[in-house]
C-alpha atoms as a PDB file:
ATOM      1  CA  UNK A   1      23.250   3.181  22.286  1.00  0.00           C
ATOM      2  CA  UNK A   2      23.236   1.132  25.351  1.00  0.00           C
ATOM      3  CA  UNK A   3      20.140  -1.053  23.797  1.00  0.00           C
ATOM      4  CA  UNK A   4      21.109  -2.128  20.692  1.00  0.00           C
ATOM      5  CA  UNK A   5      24.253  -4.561  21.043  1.00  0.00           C
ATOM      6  CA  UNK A   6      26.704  -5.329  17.756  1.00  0.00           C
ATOM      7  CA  UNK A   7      24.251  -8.618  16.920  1.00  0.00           C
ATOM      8  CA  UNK A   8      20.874  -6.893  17.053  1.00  0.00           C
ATOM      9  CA  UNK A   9      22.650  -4.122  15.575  1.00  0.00           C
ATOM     10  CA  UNK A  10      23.818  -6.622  12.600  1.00  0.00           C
ATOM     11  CA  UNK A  11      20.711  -8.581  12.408  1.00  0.00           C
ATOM     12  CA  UNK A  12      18.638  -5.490  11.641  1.00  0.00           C
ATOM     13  CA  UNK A  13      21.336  -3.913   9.052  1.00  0.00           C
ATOM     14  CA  UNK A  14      20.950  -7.662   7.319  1.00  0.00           C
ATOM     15  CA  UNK A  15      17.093  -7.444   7.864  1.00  0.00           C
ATOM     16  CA  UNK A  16      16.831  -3.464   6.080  1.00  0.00           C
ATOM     17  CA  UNK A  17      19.188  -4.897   3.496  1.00  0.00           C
ATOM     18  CA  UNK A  18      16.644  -8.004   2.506  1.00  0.00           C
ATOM     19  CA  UNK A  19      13.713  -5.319   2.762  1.00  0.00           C
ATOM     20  CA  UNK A  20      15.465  -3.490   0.081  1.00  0.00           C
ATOM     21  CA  UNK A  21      16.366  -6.076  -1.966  1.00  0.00           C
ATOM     22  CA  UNK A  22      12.961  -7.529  -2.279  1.00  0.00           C
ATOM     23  CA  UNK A  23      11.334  -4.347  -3.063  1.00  0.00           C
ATOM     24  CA  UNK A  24      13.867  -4.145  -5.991  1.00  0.00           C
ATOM     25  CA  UNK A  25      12.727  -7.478  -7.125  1.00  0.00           C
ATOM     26  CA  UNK A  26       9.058  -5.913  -6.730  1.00  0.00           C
ATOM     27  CA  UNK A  27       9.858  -3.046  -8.947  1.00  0.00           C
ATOM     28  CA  UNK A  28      11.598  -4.400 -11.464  1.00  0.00           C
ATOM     29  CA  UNK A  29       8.595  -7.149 -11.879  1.00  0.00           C
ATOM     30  CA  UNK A  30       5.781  -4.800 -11.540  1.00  0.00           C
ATOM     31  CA  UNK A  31       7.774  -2.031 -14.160  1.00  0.00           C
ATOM     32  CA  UNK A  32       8.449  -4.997 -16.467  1.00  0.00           C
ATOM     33  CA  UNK A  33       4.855  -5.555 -16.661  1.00  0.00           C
ATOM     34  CA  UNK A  34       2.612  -4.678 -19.756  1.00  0.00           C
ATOM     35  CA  UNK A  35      -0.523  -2.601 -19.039  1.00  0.00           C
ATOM     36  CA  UNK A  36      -3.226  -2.258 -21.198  1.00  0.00           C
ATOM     37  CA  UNK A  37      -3.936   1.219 -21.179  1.00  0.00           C
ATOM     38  CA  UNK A  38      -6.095   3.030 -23.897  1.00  0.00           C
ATOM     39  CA  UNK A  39      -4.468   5.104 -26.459  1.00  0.00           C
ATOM     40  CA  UNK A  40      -5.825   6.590 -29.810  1.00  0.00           C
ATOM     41  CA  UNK A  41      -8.056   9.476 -30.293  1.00  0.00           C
ATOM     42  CA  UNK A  42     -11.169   8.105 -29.161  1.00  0.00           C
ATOM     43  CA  UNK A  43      -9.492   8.060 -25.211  1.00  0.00           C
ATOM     44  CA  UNK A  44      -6.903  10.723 -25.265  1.00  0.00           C
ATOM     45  CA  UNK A  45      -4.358  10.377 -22.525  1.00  0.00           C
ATOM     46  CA  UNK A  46      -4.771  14.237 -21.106  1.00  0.00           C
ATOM     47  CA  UNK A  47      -7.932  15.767 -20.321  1.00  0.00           C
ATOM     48  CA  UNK A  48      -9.100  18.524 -22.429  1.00  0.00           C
ATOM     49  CA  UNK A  49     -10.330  21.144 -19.989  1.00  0.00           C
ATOM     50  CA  UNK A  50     -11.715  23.306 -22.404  1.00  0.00           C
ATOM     51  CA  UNK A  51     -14.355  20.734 -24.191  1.00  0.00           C
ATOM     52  CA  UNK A  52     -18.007  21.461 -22.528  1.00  0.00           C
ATOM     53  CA  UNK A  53     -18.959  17.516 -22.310  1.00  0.00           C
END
């Protein structure tokens, strides 16, 4: 690898490292995160295939 010397090399293993970390961050925000999603009978969460509606 004749193009990449050991700083670029470092600089992007630092850079992919950051890029990781922040989409952690992301997830863990966005999973932490309440949705309100209908539940009860009126909306059931699984289509019923066989109902002729």
């Amino acid at each position: 690898m004749r193009g990449l010397d050991r700083k670029r090399l470092g600089l992007l293993g630092v850079a992919f490292v950051l890029v990781v970390g922040v989409m952690e961050v992301l997830a863990l925000k966005l999973g932490s995160m309440e949705l309100p999603l209908p539940t009860g009978p009126e909306r059931p969460a699984v289509a019923d295939t066989n109902s002729q509606d």
